[in-house]
Protein backbone atom coordinates (compact mmCIF):
# COMPACT_ATOMS: atom_id res chain seq x y z
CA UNK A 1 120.03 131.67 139.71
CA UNK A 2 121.99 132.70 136.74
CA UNK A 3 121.50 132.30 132.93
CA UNK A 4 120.96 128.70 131.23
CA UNK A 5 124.16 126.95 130.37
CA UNK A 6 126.43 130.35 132.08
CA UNK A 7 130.04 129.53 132.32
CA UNK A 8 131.54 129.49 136.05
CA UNK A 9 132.07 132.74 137.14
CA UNK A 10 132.39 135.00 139.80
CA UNK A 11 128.86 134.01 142.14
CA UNK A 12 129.22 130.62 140.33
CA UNK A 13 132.22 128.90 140.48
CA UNK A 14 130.58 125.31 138.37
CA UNK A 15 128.25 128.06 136.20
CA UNK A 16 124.74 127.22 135.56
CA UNK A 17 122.88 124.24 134.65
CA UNK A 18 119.59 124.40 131.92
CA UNK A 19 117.62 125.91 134.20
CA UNK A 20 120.11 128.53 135.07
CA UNK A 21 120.35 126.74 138.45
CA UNK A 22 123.82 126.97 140.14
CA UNK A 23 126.07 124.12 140.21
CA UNK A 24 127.89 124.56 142.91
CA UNK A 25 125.00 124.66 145.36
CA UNK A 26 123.39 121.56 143.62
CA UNK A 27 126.64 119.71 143.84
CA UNK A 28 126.86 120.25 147.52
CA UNK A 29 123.64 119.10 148.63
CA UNK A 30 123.67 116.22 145.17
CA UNK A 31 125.08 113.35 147.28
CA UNK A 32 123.34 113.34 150.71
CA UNK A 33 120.40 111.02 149.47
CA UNK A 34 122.22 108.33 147.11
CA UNK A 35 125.07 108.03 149.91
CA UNK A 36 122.11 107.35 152.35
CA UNK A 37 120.61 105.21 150.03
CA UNK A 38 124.15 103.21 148.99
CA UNK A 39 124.61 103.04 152.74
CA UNK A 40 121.22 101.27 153.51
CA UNK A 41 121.67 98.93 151.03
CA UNK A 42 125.03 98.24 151.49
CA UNK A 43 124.40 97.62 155.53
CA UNK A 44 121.24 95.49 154.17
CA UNK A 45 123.64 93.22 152.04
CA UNK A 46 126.28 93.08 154.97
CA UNK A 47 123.50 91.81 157.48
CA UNK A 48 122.50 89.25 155.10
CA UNK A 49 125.67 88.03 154.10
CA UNK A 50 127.13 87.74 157.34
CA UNK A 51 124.14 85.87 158.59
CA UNK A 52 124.35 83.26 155.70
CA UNK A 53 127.66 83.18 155.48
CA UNK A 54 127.65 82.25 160.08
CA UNK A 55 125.16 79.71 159.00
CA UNK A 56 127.08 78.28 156.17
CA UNK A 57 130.41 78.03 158.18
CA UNK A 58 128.92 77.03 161.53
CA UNK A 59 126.10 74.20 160.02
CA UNK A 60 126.22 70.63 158.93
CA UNK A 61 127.13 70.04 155.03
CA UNK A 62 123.84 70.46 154.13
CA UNK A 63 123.35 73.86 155.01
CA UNK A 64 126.32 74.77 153.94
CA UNK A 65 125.94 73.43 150.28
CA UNK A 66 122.41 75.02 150.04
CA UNK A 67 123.35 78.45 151.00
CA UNK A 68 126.24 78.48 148.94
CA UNK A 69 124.42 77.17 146.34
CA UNK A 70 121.80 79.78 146.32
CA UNK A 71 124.79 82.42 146.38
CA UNK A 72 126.20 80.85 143.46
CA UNK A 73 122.40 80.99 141.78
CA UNK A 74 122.41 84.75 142.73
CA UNK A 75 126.10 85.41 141.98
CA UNK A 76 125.09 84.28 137.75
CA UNK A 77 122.94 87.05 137.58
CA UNK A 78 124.39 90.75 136.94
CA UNK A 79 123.72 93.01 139.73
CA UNK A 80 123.09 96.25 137.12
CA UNK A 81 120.77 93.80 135.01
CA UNK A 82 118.63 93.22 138.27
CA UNK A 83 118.71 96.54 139.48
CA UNK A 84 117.12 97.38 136.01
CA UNK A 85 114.33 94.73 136.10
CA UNK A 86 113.94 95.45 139.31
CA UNK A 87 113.39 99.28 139.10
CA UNK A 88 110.67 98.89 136.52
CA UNK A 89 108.16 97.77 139.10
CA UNK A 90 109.70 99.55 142.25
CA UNK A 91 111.35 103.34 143.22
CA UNK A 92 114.80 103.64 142.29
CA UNK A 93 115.98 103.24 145.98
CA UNK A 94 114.03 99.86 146.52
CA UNK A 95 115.97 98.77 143.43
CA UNK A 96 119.32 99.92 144.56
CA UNK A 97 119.24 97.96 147.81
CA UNK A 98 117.33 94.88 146.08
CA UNK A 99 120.14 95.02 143.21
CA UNK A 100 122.49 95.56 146.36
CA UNK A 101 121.58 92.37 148.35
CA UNK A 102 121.44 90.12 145.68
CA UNK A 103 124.50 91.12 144.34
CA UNK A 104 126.89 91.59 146.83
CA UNK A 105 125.36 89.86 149.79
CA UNK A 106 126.34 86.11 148.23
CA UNK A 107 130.14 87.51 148.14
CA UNK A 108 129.88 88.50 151.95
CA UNK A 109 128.35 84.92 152.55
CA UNK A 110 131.28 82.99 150.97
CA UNK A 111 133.81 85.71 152.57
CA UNK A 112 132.29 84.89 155.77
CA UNK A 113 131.81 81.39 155.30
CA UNK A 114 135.39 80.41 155.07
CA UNK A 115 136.57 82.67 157.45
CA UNK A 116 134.17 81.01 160.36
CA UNK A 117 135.28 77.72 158.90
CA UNK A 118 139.05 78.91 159.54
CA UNK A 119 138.02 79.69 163.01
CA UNK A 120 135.41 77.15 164.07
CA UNK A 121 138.38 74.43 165.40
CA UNK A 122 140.24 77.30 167.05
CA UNK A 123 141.29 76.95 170.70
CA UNK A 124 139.59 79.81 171.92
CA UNK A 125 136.67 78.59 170.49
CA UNK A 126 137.19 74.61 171.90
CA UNK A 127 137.54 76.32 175.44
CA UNK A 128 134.31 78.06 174.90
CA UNK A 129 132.65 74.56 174.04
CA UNK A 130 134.16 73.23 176.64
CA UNK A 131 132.69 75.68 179.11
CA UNK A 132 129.60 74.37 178.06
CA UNK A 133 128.37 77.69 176.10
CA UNK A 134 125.38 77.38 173.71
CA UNK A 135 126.15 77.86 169.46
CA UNK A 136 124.55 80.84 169.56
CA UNK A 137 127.11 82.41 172.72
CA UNK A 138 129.83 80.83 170.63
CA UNK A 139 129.02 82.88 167.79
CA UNK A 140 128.37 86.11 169.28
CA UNK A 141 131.13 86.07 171.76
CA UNK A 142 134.38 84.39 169.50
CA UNK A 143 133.37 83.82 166.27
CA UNK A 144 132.08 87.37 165.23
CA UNK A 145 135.03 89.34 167.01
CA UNK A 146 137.10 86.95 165.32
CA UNK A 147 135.87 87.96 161.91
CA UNK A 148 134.83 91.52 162.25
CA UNK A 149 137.66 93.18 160.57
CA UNK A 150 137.28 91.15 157.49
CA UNK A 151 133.19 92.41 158.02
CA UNK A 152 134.15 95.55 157.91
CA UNK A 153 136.57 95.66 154.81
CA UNK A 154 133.99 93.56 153.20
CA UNK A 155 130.67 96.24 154.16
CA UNK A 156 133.20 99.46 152.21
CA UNK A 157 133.43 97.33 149.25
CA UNK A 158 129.56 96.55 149.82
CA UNK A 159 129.33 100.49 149.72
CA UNK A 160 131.38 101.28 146.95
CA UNK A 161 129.14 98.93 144.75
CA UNK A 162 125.91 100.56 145.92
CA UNK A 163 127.24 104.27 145.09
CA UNK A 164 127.93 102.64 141.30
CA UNK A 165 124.85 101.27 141.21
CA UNK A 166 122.78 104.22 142.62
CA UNK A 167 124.78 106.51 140.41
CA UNK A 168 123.76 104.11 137.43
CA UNK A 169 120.26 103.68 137.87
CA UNK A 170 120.04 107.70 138.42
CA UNK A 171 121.83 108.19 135.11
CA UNK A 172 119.62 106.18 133.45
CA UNK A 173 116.79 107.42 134.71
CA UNK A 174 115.41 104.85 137.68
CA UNK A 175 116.88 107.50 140.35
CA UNK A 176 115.72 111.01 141.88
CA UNK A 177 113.22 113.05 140.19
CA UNK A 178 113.64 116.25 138.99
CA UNK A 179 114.35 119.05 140.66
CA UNK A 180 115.64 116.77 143.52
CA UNK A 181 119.95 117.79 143.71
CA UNK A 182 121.21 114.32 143.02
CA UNK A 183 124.95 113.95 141.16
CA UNK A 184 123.46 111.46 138.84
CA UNK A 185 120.36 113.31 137.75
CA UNK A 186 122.54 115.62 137.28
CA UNK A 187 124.35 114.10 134.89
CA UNK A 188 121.63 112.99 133.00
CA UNK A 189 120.02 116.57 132.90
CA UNK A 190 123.00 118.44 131.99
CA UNK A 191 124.57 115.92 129.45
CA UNK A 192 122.77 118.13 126.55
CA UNK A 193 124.84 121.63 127.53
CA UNK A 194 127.94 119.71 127.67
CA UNK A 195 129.15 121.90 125.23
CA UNK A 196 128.24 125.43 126.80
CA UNK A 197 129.37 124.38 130.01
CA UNK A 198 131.47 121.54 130.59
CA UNK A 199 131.44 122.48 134.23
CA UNK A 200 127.36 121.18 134.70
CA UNK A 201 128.87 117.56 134.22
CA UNK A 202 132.84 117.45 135.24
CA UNK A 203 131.19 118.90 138.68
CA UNK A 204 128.92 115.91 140.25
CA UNK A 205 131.32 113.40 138.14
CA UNK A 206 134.43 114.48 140.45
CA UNK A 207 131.91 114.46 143.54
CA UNK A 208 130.77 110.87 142.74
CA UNK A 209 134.82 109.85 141.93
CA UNK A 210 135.82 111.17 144.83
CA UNK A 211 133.28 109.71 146.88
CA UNK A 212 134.24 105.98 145.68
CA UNK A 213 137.81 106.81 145.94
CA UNK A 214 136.90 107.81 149.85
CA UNK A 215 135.77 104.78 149.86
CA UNK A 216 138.01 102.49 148.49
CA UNK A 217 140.59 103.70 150.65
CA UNK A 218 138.57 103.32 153.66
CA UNK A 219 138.29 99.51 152.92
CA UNK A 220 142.14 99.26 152.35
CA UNK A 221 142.91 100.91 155.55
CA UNK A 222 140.04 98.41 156.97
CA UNK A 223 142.27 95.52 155.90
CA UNK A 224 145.52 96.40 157.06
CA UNK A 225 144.00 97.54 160.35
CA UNK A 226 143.11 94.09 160.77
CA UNK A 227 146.64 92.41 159.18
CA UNK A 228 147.93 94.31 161.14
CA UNK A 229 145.67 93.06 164.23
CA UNK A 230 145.95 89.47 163.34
């Protein structure tokens, strides 16, 4: 504890916040529950994506033109906008993994959808069919490994979109509750002593930047793993 709004200082190197809470301490323990939360609803919108996007690539024409249609439906509306409507009748997490799946899980579906169609006449997966292996064998066995890098690559950019929208629903007030340490509510609660001490907001903004930087350059190291393995 320290004074309201105290500079950074020896004992506080990010000062004090309004409540003459230390930064520093809040900043490290800020991102544990919206990184958890991004995560779940970024592994959420993965699972459903992939599993449209199998049954879009693998089915008859008329699967595939209703899924992707229902994407597309999905796709028109903005994933913040959602989140929003969606977080005035539900917790802030709910709405970050509802705004989540409908957002980015028709992306993964279409990602995944033409990938499996790429794949479907391969030779590797003729010979399975010629074993005599069932669809679902196929799938599990060549089709998935087939496409699993691109699943990967696909689930960090899932990620980096829940972090944005976690850290935008927090800012606007849909996230934690106070006291909870959480980099957006941080933001939002010391916004007013910007001026005293800069530090209160430049701290959990370079945690979150960093954090989707991480990120970003985990899913570019995703896809050239797999260039490279192709």
């Amino acid at each position: 504890m320290a004074a309201a709004w105290q500079a950074p200082g020896p004992g506080h190197p990010f000062g004090a916040d309004g409540l003459g809470r230390d930064v520093w301490s809040r900043v490290l323990a800020g991102g544990r529950d919206l990184v958890a939360t991004a995560a779940a609803a970024a592994l959420a919108a993965s699972a459903v994506g992939v599993a449209g996007g199998l049954a879009a690539g693998w089915g008859g024409r008329l699967a595939d033109r209703v899924l992707t249609g229902a994407a597309d439906l999905l796709l028109a509306v903005p994933s913040l906008l959602l989140a929003l409507v969606v977080a005035v009748a539900v917790p802030g997490r709910a709405a970050v993994v509802a705004a989540t799946v409908c957002g980015g899980a028709p992306l993964t579906l279409r990602v995944v959808r033409d990938a499996v169609r790429g794949v479907r006449h391969a030779g590797y997966v003729e010979a399975a069919w010629t074993r005599g292996e069932r669809p679902a064998a196929v799938l599990v066995r060549e089709v998935l490994p087939a496409v699993r890098g691109l699943v990967a690559a696909d689930l960090g950019l899932r990620l980096v979109i829940a972090v944005q929208v976690a850290s935008a629903l927090g800012l606007l007030g849909f996230g934690a509750s106070p006291p909870a340490p959480d980099w957006a509510l941080m933001l939002r609660e010391n916004m007013p002593g910007v001026a005293a001490n800069p530090a209160a907001v430049a701290a959990p903004a370079a945690a979150l930047g960093l954090v989707t930087v991480a990120l970003a350059l985990t899913v570019q190291a995703a896809a050239r793993h797999d260039g490279r393995a192709e």
